[in-house]
N, C-alpha and C. Protein backbone atom coordinates (compact mmCIF):
# COMPACT_ATOMS: atom_id res chain seq x y z
N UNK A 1 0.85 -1.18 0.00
CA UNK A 1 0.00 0.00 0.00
C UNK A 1 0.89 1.24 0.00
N UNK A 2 0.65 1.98 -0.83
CA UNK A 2 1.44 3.52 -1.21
C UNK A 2 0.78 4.17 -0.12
N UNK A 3 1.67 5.26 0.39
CA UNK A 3 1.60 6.39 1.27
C UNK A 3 0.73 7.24 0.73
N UNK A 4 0.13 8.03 1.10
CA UNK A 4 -1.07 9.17 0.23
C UNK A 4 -0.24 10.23 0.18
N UNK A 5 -0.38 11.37 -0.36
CA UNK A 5 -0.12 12.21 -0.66
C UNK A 5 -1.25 13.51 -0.60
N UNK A 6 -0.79 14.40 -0.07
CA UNK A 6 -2.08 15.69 -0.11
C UNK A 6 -1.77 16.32 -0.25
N UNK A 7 -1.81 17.64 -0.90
CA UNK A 7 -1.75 19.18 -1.12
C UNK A 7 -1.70 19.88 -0.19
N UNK A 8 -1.27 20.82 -0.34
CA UNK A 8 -1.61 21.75 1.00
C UNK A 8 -2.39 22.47 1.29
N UNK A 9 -3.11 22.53 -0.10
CA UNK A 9 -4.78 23.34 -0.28
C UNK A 9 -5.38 22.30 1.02
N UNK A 10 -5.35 21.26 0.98
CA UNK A 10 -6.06 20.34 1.53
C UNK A 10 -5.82 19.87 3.27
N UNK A 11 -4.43 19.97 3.20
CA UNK A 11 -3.79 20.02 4.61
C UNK A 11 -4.38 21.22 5.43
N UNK A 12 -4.30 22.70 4.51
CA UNK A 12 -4.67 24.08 5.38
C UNK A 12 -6.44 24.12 5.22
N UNK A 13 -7.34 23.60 4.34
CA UNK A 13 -8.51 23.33 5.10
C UNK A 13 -8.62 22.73 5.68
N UNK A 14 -8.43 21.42 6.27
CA UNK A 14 -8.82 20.13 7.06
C UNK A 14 -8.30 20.63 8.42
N UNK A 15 -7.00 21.88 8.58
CA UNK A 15 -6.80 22.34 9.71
C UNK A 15 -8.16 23.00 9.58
N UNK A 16 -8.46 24.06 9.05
CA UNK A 16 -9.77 25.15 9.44
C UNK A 16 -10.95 24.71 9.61
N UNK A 17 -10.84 23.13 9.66
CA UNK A 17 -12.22 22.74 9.91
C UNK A 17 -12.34 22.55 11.54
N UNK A 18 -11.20 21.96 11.69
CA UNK A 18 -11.03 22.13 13.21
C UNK A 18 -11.06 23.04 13.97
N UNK A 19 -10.10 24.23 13.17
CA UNK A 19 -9.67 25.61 14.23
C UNK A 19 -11.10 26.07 13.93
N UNK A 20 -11.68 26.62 13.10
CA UNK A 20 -12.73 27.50 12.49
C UNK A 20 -14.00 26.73 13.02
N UNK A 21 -14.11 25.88 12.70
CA UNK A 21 -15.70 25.42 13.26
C UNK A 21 -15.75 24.36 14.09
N UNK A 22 -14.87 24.69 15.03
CA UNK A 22 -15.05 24.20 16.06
C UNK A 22 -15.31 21.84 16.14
N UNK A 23 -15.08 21.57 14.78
CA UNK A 23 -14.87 20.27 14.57
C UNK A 23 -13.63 19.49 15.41
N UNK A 24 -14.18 18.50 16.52
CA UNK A 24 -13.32 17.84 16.81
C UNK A 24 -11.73 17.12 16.24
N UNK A 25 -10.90 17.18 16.52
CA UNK A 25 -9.81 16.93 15.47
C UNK A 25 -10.34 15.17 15.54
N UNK A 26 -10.31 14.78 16.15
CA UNK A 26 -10.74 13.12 16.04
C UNK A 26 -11.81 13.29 14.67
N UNK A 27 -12.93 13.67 15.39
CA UNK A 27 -13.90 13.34 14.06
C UNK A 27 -13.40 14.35 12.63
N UNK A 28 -12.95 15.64 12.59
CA UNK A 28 -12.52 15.39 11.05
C UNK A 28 -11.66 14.46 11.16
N UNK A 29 -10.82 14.08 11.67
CA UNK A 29 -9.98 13.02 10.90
C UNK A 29 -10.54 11.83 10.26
N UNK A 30 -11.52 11.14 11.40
CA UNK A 30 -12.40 10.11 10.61
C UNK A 30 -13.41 10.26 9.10
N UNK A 31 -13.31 11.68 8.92
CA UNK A 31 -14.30 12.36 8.13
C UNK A 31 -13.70 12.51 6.77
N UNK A 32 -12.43 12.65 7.40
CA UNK A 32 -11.36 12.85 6.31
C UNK A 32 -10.56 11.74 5.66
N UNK A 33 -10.38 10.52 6.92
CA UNK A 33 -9.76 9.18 6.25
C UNK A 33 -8.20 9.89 6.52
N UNK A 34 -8.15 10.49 7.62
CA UNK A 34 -6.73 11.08 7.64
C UNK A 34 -6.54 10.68 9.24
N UNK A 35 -5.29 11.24 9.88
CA UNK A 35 -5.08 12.05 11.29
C UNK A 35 -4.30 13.18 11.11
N UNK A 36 -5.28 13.87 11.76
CA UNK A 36 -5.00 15.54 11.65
C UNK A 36 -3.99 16.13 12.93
N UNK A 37 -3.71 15.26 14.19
CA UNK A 37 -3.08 15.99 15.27
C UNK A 37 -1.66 16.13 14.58
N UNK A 38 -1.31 15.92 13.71
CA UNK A 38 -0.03 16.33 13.10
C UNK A 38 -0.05 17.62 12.42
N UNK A 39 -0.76 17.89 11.77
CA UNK A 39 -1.00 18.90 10.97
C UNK A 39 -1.80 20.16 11.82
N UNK A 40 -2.38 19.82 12.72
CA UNK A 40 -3.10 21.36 13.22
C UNK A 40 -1.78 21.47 14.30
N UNK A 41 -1.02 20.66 14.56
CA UNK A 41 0.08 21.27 15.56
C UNK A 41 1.16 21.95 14.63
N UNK A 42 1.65 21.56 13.19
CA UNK A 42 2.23 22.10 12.93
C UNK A 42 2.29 23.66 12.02
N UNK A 43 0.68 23.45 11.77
CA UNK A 43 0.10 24.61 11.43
C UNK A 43 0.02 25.60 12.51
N UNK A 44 -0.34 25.54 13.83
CA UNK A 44 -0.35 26.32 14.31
C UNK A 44 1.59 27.16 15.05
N UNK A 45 2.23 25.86 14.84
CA UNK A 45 3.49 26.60 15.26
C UNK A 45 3.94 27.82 13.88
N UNK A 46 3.51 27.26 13.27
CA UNK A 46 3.89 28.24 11.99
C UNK A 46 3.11 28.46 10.44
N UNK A 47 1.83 29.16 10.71
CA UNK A 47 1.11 29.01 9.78
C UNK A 47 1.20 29.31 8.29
N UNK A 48 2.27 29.97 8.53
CA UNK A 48 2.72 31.03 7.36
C UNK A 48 3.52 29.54 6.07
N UNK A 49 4.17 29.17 6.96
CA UNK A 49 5.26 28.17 6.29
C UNK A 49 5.29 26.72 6.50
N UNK A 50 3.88 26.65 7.17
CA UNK A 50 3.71 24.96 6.95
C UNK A 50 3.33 24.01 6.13
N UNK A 51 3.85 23.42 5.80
CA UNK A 51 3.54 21.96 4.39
C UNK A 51 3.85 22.84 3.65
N UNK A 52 5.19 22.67 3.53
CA UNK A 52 6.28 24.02 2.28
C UNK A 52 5.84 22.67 1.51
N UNK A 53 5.51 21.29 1.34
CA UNK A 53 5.76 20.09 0.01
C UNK A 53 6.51 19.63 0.45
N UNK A 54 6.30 19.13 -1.21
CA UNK A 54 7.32 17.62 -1.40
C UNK A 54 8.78 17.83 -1.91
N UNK A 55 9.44 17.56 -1.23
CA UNK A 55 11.14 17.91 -1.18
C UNK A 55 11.25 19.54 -1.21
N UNK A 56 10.77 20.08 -0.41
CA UNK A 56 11.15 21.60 -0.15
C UNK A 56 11.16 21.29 1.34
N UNK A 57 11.98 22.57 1.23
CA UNK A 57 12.11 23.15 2.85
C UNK A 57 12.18 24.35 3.84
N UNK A 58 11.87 24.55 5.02
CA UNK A 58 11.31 25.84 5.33
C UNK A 58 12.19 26.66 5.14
N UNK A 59 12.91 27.84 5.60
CA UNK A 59 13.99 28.85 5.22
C UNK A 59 14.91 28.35 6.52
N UNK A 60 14.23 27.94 7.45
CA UNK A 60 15.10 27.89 8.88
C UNK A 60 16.16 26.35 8.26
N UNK A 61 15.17 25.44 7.87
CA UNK A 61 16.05 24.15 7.64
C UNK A 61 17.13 24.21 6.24
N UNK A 62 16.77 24.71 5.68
CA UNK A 62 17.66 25.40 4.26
C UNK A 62 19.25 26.11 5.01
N UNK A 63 19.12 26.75 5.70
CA UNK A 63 20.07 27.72 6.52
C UNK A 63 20.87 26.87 7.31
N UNK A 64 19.85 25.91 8.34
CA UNK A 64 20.71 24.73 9.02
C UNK A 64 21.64 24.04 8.02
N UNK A 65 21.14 23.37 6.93
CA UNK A 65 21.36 22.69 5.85
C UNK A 65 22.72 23.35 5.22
N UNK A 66 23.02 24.44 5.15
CA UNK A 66 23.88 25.26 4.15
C UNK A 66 24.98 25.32 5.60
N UNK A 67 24.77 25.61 6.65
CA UNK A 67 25.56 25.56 7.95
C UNK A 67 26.05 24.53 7.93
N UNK A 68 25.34 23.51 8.04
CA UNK A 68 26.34 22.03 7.89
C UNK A 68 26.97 21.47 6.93
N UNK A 69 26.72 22.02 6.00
CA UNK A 69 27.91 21.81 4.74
C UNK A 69 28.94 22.89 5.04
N UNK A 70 29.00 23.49 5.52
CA UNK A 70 29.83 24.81 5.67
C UNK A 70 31.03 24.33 7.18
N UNK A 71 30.42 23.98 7.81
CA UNK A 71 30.94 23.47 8.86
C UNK A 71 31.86 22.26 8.65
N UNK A 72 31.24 20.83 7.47
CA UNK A 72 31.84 19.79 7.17
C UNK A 72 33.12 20.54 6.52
N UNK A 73 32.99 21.51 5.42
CA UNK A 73 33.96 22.10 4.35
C UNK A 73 35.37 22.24 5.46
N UNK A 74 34.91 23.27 6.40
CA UNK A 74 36.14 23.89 7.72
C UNK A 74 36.35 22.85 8.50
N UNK A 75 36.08 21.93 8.58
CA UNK A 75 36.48 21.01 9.38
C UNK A 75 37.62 19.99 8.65
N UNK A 76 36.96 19.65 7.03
CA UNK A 76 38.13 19.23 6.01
C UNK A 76 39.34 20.44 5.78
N UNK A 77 39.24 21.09 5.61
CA UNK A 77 40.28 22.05 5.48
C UNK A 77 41.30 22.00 6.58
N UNK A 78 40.65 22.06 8.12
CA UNK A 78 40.98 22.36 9.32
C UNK A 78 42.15 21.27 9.19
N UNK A 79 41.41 19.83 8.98
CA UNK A 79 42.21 18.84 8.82
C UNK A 79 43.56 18.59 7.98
N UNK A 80 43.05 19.32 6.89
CA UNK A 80 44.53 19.56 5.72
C UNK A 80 45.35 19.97 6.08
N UNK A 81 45.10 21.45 7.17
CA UNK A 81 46.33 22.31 7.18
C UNK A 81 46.67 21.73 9.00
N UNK A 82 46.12 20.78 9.20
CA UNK A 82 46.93 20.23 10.66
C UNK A 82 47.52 18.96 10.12
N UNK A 83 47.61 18.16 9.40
CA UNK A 83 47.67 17.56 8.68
C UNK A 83 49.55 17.26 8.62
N UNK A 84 50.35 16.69 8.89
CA UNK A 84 51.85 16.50 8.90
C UNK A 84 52.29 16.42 7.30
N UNK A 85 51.37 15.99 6.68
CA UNK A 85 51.90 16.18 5.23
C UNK A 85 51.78 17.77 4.42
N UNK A 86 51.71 18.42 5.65
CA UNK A 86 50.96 19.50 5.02
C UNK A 86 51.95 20.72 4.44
N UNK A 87 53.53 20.01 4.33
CA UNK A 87 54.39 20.46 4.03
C UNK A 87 54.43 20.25 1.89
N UNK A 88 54.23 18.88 1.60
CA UNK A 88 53.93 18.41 0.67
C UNK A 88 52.68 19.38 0.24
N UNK A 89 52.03 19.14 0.33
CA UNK A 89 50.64 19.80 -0.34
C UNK A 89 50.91 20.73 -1.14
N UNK A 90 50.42 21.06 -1.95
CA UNK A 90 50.57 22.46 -2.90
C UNK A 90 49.39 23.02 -3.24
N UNK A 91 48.92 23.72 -1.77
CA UNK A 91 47.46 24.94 -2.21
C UNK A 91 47.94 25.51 -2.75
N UNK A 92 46.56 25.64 -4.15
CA UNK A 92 47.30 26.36 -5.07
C UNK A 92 48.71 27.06 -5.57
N UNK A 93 49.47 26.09 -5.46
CA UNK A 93 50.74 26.44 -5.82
C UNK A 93 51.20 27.49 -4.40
N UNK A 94 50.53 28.15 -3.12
CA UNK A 94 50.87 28.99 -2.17
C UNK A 94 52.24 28.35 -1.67
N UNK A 95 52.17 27.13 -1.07
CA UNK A 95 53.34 26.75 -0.22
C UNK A 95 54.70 26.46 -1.26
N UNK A 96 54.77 26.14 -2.69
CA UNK A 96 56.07 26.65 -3.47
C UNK A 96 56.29 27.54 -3.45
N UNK A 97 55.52 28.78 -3.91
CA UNK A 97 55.61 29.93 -4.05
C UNK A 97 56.28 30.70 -3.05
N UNK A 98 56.27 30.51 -1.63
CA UNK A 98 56.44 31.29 -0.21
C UNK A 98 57.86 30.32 -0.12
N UNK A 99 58.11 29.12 -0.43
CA UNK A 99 59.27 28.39 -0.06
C UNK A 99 60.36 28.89 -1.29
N UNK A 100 60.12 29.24 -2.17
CA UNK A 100 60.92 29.84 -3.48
C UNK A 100 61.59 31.36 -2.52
N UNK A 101 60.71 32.23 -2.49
CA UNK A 101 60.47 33.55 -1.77
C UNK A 101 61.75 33.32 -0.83
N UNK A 102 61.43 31.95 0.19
CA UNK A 102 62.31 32.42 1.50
C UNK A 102 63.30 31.73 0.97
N UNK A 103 63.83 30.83 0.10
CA UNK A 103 64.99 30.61 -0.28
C UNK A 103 65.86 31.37 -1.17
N UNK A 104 65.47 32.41 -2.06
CA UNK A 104 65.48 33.26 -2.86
C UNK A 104 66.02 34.42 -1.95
N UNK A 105 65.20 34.76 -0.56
CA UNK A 105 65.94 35.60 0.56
C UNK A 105 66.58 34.93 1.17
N UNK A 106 66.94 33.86 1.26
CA UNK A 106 67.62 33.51 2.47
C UNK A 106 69.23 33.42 1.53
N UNK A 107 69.48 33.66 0.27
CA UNK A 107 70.74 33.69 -0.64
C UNK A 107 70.85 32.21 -1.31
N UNK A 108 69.78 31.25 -0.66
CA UNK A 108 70.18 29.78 -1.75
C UNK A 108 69.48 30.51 -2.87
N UNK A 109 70.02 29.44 -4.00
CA UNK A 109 69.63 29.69 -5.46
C UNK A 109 69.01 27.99 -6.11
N UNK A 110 69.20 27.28 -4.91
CA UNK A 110 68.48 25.80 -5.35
C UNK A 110 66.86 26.10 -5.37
N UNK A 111 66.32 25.49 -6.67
CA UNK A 111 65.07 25.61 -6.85
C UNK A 111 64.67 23.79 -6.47
């Protein structure tokens, strides 16, 4: 048996039948072939932005979402440059470049 699927036209009346006329959430639900204590709680924490759909997400979880990729990124990096090989490495060409520089001042001429 497939999961149902509903709109949100349909989610935000089936709340207003409850909030608005005073309809038991039990009996619309039976009325509806649904359960509604999910949906009038999350409607009411945030009416504006509830049942954003199907694979969307609110602005708050988008932000979390972009934070934790952001966080994984600095944490790989963090790791590179603590990293004992981190003499080897060649960001963008930076660590030849600065080792040329101080050998170049320091009077060697070995490249």
């Amino acid at each position: 048996m497939r999961r149902r699927r509903f709109t949100r036209e349909f989610k935000v009346e089936a709340v207003k039948l409850v909030r608005e006329r005073g309809v038991s959430v039990v009996q619309a639900g039976r009325d509806l072939g649904v359960v509604l204590r999910k949906w009038v709680k999350e409607f009411g924490s945030d009416p504006v932005q509830a049942f954003p759909g199907q694979g969307q997400m609110k602005p708050e979880q988008l932000e979390i979402e972009r934070l934790r990729r952001e966080v994984n990124k600095l944490k790989a990096e963090r790791g590179i440059l603590n990293s004992p090989d981190r003499e080897r490495l060649d960001l963008r060409g930076q660590t030849r470049r600065y080792r040329l520089i101080v050998q170049r001042d320091s009077g060697r001429s070995t490249i």
